[in-house]
N, C-alpha and C. Protein backbone atom coordinates (compact mmCIF):
# COMPACT_ATOMS: atom_id res chain seq x y z
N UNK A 1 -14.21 18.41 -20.14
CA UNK A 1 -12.78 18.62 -19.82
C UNK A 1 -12.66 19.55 -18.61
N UNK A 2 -11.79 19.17 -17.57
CA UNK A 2 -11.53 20.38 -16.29
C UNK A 2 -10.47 21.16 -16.67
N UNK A 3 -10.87 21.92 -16.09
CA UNK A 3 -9.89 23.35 -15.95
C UNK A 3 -8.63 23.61 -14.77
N UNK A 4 -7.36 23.81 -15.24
CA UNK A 4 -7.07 23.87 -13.45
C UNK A 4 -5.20 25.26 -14.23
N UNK A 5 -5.57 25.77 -13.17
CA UNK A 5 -4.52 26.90 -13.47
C UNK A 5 -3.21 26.35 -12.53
N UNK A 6 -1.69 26.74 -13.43
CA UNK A 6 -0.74 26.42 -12.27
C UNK A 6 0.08 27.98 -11.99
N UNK A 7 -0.12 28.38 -10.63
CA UNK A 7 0.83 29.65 -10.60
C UNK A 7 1.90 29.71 -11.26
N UNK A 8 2.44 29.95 -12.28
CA UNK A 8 3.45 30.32 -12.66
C UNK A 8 3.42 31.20 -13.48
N UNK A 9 4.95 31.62 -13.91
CA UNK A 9 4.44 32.63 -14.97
C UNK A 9 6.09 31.98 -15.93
N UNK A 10 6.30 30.85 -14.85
CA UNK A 10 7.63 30.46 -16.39
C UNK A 10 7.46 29.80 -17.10
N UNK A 11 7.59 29.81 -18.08
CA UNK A 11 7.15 29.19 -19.25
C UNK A 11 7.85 27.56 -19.24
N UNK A 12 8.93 27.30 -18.94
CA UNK A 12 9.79 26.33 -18.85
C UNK A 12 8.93 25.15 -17.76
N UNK A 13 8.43 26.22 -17.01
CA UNK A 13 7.74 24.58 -15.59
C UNK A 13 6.58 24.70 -15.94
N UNK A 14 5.81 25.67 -16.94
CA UNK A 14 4.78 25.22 -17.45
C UNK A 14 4.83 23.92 -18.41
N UNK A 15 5.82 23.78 -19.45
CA UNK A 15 5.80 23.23 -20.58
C UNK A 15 6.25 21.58 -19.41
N UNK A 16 7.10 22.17 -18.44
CA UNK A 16 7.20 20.54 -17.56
C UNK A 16 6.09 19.53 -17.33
N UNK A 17 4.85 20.80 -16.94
CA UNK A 17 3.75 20.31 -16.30
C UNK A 17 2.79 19.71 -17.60
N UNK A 18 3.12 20.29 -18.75
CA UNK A 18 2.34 19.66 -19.57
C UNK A 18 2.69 18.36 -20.44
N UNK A 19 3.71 18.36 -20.02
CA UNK A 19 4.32 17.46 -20.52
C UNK A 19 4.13 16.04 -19.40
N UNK A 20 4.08 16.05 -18.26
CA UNK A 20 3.19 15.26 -17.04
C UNK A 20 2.17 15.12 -17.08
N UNK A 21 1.67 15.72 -17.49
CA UNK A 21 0.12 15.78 -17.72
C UNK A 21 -0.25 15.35 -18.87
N UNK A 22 0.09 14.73 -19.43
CA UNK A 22 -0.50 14.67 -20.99
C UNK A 22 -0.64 13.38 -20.92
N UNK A 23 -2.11 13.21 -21.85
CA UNK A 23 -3.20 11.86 -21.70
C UNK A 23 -3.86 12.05 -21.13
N UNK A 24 -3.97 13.10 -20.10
CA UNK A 24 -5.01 13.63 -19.03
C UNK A 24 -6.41 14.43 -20.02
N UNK A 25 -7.52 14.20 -18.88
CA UNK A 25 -8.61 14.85 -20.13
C UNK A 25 -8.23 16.34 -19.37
N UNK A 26 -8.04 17.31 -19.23
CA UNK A 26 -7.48 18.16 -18.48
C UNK A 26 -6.70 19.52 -19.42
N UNK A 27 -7.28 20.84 -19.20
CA UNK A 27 -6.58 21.65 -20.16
C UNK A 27 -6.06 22.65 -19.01
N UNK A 28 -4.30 22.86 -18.90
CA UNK A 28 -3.19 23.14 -18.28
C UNK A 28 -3.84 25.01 -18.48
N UNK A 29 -3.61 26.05 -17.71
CA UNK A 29 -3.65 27.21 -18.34
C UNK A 29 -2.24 27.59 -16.84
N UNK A 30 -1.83 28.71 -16.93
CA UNK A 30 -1.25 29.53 -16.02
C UNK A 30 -1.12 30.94 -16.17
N UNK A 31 -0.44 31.49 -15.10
CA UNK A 31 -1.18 32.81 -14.74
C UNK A 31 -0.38 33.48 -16.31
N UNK A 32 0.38 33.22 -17.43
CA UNK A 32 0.70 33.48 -18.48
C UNK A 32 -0.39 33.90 -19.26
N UNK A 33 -1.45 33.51 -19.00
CA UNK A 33 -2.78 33.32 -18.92
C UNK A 33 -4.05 34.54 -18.50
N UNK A 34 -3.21 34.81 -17.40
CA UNK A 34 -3.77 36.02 -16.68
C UNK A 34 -2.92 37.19 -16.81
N UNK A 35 -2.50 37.77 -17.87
CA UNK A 35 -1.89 38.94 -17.13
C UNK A 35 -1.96 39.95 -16.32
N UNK A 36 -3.48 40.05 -16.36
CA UNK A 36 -3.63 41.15 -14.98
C UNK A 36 -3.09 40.68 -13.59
N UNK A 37 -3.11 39.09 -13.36
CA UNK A 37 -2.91 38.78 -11.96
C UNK A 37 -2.29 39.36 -11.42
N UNK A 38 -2.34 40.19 -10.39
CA UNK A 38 -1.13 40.90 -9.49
C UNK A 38 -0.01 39.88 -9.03
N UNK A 39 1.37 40.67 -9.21
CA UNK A 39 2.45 39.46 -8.46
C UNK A 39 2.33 38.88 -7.03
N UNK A 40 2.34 37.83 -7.10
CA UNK A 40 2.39 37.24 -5.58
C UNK A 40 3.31 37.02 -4.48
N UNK A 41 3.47 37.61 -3.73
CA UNK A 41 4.35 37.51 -2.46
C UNK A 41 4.64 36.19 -2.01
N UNK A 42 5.64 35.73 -2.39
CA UNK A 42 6.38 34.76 -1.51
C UNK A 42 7.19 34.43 0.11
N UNK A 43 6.10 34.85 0.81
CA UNK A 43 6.57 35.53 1.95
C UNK A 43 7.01 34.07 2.96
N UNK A 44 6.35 33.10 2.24
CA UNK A 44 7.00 32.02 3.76
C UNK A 44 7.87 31.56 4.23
N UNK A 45 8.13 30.73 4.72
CA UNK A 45 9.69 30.10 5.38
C UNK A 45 9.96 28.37 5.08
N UNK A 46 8.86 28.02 4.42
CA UNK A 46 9.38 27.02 3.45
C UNK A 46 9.10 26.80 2.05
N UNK A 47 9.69 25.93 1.45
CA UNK A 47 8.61 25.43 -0.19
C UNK A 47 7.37 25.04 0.19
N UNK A 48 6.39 24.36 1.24
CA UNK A 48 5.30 24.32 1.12
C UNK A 48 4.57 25.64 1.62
N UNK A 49 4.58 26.50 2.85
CA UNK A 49 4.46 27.76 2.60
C UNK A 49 4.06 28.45 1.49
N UNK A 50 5.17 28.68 0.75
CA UNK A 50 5.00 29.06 -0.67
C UNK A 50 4.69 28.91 -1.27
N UNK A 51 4.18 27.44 -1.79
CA UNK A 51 3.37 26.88 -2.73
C UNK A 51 1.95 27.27 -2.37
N UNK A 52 1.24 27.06 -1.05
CA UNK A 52 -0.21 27.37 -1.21
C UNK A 52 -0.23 28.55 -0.99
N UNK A 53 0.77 29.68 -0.69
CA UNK A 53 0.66 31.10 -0.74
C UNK A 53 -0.17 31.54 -2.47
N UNK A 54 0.91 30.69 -3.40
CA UNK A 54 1.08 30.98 -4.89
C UNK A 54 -0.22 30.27 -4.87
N UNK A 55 -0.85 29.03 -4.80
CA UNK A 55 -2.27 28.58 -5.18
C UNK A 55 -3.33 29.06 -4.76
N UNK A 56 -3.14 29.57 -3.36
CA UNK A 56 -4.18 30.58 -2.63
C UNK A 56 -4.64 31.62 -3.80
N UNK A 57 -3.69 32.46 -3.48
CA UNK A 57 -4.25 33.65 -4.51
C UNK A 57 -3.83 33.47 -5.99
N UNK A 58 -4.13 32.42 -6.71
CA UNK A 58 -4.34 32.09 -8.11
C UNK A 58 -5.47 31.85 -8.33
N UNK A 59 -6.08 30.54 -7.18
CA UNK A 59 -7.28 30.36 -7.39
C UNK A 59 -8.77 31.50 -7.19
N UNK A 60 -8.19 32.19 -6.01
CA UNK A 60 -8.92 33.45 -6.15
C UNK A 60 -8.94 34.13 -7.28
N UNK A 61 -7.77 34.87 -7.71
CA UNK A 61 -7.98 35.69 -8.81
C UNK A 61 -8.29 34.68 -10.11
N UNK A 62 -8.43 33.79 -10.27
CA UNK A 62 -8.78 32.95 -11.16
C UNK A 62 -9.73 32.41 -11.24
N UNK A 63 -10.61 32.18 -10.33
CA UNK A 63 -11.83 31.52 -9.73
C UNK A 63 -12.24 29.69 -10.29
N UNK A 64 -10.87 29.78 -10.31
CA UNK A 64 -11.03 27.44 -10.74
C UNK A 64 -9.66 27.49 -9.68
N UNK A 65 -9.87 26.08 -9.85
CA UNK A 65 -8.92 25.41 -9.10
C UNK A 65 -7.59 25.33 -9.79
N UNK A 66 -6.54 25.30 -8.44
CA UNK A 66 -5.22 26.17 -9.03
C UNK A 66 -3.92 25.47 -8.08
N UNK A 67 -2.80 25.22 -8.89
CA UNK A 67 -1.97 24.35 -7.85
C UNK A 67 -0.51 25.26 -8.34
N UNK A 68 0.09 24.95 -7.36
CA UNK A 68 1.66 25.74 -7.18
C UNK A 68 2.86 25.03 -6.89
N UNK A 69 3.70 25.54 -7.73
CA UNK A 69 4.99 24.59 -6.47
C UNK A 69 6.02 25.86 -6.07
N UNK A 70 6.32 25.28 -4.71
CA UNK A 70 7.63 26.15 -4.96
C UNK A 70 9.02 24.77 -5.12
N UNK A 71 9.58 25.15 -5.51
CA UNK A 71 10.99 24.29 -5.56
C UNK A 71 12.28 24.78 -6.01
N UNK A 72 12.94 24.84 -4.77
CA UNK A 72 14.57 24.98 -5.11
C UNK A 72 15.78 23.53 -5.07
N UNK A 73 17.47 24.54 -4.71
CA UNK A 73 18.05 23.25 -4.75
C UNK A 73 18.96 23.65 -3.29
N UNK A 74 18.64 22.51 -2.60
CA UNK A 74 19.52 22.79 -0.88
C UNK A 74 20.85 21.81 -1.07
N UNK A 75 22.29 22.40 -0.68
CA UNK A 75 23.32 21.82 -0.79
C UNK A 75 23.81 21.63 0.17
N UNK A 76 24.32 20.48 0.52
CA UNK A 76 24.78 20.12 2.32
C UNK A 76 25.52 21.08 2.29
N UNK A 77 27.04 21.11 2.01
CA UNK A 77 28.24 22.11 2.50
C UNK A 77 27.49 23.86 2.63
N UNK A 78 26.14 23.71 2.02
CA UNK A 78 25.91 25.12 2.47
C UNK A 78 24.94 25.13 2.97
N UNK A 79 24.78 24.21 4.25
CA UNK A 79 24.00 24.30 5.04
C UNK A 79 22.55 24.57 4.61
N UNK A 80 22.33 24.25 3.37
CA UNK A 80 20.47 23.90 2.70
C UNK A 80 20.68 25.38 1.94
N UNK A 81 21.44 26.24 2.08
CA UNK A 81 21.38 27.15 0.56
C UNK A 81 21.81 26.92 -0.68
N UNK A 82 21.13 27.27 -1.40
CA UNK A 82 20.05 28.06 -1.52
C UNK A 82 18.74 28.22 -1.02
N UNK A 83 18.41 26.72 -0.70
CA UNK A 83 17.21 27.03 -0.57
C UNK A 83 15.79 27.19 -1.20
N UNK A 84 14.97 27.97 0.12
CA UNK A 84 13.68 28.92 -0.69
C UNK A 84 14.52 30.19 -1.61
N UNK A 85 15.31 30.43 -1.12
CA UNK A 85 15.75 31.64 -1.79
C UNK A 85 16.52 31.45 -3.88
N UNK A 86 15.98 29.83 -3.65
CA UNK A 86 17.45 29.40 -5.07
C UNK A 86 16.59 30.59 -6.32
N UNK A 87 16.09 31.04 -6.66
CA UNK A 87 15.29 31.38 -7.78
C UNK A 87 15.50 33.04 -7.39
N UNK A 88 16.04 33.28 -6.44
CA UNK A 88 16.35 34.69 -6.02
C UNK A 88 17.88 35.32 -5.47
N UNK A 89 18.44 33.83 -5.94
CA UNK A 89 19.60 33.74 -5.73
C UNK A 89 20.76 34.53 -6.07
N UNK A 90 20.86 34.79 -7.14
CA UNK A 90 21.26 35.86 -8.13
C UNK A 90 20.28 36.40 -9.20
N UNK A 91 20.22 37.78 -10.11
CA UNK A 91 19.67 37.74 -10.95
C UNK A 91 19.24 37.13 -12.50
N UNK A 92 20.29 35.94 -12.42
CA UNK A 92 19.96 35.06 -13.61
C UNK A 92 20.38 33.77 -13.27
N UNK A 93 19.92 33.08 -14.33
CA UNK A 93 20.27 31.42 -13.94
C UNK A 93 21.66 31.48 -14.65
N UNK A 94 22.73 32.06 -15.01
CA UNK A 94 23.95 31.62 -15.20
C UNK A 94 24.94 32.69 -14.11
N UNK A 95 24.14 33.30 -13.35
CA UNK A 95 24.88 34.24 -12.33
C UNK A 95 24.46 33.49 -11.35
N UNK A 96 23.47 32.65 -11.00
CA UNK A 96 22.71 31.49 -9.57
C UNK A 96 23.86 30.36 -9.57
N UNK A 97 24.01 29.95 -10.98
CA UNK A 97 25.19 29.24 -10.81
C UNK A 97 26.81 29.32 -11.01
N UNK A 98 26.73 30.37 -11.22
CA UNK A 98 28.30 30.73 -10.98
C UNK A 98 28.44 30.99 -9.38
N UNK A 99 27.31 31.94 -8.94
CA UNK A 99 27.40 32.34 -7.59
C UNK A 99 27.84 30.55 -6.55
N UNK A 100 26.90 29.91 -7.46
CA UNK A 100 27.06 28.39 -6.57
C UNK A 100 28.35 27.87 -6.43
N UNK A 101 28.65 27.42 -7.74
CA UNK A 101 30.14 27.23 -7.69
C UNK A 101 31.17 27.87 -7.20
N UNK A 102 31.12 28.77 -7.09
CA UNK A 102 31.69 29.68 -5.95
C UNK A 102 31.81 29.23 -4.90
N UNK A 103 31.06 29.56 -4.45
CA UNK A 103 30.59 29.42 -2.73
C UNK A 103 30.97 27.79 -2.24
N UNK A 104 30.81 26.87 -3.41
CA UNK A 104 31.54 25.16 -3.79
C UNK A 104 32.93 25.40 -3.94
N UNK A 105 34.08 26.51 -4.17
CA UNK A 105 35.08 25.82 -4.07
C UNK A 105 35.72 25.89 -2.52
N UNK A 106 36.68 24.51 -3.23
CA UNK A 106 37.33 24.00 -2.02
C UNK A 106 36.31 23.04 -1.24
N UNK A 107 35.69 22.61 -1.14
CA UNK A 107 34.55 21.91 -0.26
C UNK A 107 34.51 20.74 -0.58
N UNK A 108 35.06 19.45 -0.11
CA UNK A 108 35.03 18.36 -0.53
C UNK A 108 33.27 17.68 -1.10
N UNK A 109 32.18 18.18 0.42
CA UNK A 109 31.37 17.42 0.17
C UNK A 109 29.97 18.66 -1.18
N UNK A 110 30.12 17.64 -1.85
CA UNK A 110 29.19 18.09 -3.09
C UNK A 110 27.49 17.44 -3.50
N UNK A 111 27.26 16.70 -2.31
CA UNK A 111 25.92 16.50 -2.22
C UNK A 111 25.06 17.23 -2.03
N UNK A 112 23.51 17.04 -2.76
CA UNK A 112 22.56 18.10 -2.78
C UNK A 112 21.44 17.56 -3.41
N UNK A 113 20.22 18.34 -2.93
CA UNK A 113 19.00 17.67 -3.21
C UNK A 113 18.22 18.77 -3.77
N UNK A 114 17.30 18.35 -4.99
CA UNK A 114 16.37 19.13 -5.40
C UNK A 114 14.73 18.87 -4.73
N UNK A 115 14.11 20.19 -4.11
CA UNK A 115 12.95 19.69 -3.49
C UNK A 115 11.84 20.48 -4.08
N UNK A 116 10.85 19.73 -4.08
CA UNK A 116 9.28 20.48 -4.99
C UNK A 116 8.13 20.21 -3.86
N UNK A 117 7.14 21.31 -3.52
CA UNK A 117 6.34 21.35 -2.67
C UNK A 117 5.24 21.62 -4.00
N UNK A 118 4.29 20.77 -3.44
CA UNK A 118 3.31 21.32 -4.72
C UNK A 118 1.77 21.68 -3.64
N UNK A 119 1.11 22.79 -3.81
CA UNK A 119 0.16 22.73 -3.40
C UNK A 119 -1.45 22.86 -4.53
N UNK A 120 -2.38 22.60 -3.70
CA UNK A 120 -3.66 22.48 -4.65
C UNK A 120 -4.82 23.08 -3.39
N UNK A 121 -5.37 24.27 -4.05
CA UNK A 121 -5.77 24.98 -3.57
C UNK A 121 -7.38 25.33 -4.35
N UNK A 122 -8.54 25.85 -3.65
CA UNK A 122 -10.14 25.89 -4.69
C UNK A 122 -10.43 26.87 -3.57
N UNK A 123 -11.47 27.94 -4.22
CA UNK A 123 -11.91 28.79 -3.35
C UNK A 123 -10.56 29.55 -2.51
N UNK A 124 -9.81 29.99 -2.46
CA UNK A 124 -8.64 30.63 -2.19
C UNK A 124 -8.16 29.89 -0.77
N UNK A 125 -8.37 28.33 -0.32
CA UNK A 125 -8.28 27.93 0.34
C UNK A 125 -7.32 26.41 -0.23
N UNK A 126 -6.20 25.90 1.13
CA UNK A 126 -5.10 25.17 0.76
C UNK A 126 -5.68 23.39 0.94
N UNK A 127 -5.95 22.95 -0.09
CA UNK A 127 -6.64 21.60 0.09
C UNK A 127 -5.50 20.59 0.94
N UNK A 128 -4.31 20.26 0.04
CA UNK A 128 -3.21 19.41 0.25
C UNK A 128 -2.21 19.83 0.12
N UNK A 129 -1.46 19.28 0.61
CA UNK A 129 0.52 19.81 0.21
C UNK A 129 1.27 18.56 0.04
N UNK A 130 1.98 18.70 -1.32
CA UNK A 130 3.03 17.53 -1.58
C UNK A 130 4.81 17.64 -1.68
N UNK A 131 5.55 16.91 -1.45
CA UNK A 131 6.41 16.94 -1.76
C UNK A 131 7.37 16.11 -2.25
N UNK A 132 8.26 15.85 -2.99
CA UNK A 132 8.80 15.39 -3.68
C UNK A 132 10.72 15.85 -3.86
N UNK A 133 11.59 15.00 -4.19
CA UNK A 133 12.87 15.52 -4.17
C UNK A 133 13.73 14.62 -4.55
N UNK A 134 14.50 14.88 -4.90
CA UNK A 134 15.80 14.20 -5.65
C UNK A 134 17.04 14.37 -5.42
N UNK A 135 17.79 13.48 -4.87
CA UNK A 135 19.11 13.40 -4.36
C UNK A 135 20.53 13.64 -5.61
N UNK A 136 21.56 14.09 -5.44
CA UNK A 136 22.58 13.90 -6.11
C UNK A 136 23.55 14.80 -5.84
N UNK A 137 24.47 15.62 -6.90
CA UNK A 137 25.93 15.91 -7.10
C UNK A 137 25.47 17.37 -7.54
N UNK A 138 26.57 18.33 -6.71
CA UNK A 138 26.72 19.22 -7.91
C UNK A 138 27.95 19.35 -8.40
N UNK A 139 27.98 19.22 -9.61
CA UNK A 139 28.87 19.38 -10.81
C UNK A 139 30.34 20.34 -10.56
N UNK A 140 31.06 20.13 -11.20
CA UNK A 140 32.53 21.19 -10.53
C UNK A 140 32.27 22.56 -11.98
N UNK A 141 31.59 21.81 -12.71
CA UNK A 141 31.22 22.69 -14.13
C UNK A 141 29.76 22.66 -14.82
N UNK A 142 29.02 23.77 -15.70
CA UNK A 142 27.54 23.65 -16.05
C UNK A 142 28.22 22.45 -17.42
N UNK A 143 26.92 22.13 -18.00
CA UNK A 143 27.08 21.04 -19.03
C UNK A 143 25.78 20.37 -19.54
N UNK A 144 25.06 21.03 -20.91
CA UNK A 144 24.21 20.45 -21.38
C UNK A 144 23.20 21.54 -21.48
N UNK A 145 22.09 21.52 -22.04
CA UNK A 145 21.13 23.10 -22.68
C UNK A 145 19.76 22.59 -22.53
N UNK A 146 19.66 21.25 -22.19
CA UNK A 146 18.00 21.26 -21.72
C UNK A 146 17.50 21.49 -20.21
N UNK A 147 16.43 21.47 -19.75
CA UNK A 147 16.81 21.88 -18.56
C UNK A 147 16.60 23.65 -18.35
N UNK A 148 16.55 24.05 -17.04
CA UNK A 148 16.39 25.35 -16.90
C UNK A 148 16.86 25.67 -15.07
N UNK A 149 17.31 26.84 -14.86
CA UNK A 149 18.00 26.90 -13.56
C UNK A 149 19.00 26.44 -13.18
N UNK A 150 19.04 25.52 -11.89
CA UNK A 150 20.45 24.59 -11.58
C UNK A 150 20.54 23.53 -12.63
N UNK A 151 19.95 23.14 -13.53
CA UNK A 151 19.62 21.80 -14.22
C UNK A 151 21.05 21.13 -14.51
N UNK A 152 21.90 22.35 -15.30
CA UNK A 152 23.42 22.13 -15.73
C UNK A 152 24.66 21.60 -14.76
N UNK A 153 23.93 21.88 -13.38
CA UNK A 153 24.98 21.54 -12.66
C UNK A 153 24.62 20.53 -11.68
N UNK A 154 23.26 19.83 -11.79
CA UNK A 154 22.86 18.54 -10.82
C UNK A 154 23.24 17.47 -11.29
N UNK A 155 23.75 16.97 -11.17
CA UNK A 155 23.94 15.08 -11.42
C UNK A 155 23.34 14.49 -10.15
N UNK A 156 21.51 13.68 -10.90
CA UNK A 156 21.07 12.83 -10.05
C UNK A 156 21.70 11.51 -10.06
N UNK A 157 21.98 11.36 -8.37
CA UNK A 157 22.33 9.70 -8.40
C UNK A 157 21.48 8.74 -9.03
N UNK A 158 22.92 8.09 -9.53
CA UNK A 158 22.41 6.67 -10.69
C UNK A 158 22.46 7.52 -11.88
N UNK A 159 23.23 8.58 -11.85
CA UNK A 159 23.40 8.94 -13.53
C UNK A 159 24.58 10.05 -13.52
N UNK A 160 24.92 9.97 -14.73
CA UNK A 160 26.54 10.25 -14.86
C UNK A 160 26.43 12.12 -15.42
N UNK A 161 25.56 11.94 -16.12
CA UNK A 161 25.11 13.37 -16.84
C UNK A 161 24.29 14.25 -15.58
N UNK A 162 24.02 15.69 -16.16
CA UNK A 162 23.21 16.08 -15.33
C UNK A 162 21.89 16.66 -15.80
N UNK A 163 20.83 17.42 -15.22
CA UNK A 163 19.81 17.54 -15.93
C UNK A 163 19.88 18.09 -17.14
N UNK A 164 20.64 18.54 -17.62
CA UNK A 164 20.69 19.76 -18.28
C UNK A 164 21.06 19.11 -19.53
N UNK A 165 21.67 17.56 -19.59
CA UNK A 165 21.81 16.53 -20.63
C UNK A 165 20.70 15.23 -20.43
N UNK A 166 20.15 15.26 -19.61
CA UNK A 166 19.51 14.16 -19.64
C UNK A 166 18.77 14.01 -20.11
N UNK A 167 17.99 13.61 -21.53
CA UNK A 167 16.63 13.63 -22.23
C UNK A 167 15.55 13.99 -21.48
N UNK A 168 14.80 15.19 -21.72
CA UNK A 168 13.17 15.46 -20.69
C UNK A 168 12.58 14.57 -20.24
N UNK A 169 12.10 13.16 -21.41
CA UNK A 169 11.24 11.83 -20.88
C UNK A 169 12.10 11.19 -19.63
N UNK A 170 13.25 11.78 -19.28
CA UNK A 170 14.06 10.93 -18.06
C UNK A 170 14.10 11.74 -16.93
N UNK A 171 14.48 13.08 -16.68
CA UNK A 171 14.05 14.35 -16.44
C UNK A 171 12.52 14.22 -15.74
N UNK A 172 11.71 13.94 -16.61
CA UNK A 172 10.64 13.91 -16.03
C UNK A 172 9.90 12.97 -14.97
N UNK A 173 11.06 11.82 -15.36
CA UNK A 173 10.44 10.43 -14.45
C UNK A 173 10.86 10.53 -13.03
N UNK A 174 12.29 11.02 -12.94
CA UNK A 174 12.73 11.39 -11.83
C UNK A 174 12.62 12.81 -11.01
N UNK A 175 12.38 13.76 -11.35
CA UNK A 175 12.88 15.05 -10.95
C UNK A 175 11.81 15.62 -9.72
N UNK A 176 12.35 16.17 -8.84
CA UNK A 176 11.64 16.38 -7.60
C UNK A 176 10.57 16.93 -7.80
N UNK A 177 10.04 17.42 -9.14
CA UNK A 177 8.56 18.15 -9.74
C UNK A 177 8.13 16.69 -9.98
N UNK A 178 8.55 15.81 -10.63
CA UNK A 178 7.96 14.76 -11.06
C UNK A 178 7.45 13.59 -9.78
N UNK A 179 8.12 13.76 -9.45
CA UNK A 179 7.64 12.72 -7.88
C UNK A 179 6.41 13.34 -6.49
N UNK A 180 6.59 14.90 -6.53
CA UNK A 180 5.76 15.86 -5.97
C UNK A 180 4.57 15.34 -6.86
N UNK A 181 4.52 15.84 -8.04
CA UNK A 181 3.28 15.78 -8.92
C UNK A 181 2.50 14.43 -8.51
N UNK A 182 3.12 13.63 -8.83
CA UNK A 182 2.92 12.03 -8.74
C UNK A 182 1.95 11.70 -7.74
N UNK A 183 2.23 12.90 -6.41
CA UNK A 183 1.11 12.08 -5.24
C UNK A 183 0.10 13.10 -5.25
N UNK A 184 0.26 14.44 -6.00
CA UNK A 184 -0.58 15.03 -5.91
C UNK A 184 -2.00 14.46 -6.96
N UNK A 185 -1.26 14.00 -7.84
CA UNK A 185 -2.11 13.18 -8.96
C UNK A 185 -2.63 12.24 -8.24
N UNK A 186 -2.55 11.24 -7.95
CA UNK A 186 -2.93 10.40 -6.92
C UNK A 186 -3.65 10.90 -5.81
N UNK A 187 -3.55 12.09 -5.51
CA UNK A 187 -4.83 12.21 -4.41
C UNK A 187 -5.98 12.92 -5.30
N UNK A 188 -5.34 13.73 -6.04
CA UNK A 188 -6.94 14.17 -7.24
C UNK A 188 -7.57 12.98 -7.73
N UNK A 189 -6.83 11.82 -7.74
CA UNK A 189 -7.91 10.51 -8.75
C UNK A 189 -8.25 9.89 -7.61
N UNK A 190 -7.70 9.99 -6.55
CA UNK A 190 -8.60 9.05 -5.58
C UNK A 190 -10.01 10.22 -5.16
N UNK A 191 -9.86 11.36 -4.77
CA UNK A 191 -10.88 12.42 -4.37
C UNK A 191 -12.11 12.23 -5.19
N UNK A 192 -11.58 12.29 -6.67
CA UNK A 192 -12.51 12.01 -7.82
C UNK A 192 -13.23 10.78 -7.57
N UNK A 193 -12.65 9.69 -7.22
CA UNK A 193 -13.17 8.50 -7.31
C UNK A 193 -14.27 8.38 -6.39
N UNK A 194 -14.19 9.19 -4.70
CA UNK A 194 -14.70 8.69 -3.79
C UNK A 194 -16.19 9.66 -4.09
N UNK A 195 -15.50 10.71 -4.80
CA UNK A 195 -17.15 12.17 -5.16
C UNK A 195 -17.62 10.97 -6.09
N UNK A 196 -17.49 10.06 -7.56
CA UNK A 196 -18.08 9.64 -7.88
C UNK A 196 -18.95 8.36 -7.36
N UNK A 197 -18.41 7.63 -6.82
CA UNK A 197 -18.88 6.96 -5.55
C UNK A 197 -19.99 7.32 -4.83
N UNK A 198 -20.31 8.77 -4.34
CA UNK A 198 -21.40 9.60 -3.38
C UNK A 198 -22.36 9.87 -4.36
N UNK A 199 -22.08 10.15 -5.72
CA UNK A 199 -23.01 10.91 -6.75
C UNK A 199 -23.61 9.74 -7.25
């Protein structure tokens, strides 16, 4: 079985990732995992930036291979804020989205996209970078308890609900983590394929 750590320390995009992952011969750990890990600086200027910042020094202080995402939610009328910044937006996820709706009234246009940079990183060095994202609505109101962050207030196009009601198995098929993941998976089984191939 391989080993592979994901920077995080939320419990919520852990349980995402395992839940993607499952059927895999593969055992999920994160830095929940590590508590000594020192916190990591998010110092870049995009979601991929950030992601192999967070896999860089996981896989170091961890010494296996280690993947990251960063992912927020960018809203046209506000000119892509949140942003990198959505997760630092306010101090809680029901103050991130009040602050949102806010800053939404009066604004006719309510389109917005969720984006996930995933990186995969070995030896404290950045192998690949993926990304992934999902188009839709934000909501005039929150609505629904699964889900975590903006979840309550996205309505992806082609659906009436928003994450925050949408069953996880649906959630998961679509969501800008889920489509990121998707090619990152796809380049680990092809990599695998071509090392077994040489061996």
């Amino acid at each position: 079985m391989a080993f592979i750590v994901v920077a995080t320390n939320n419990a919520h995009k852990v349980d995402e990732y395992r839940r993607l992952m499952a059927g895999e011969d593969v055992e999920l750990q994160s830095l929940l995992d590590y508590p000594g890990c020192p916190a990591i600086e998010e110092n870049g200027t995009t979601f991929a930036e950030n992601a192999g910042i967070k896999a860089m020094e996981a896989s170091r202080y961890c010494q296996m291979p280690a993947f990251a995402d960063d992912s927020g939610l960018e809203v046209e009328a506000l000119d892509g804020a949140p942003g990198i910044y959505s997760s630092r937006y306010a101090p809680t996820d029901p103050e991130r989205i009040a602050k949102l709706l806010k800053e939404l009234e009066g604004k006719e246009n309510r389109r917005a996209r969720f984006v996930c940079a995933i990186a995969i990183a070995w030896n404290g060095e950045v192998i690949e970078t993926f990304e992934g994202e999902v188009r839709g609505v934000i909501a005039a109101a929150p609505s629904g308890s699964n889900g975590f962050g903006y979840d309550p207030v996205f309505i992806p196009d082609g659906y009436e609900q928003s994450f925050a009601e949408l069953p996880p198995e649906v959630k998961n098929r679509i969501s800008h983590r889920a489509n990121a993941f998707a090619k990152a998976q796809a380049f680990v089984e092809e990599q695998l394929s071509l090392l077994g191939d040489l061996l």
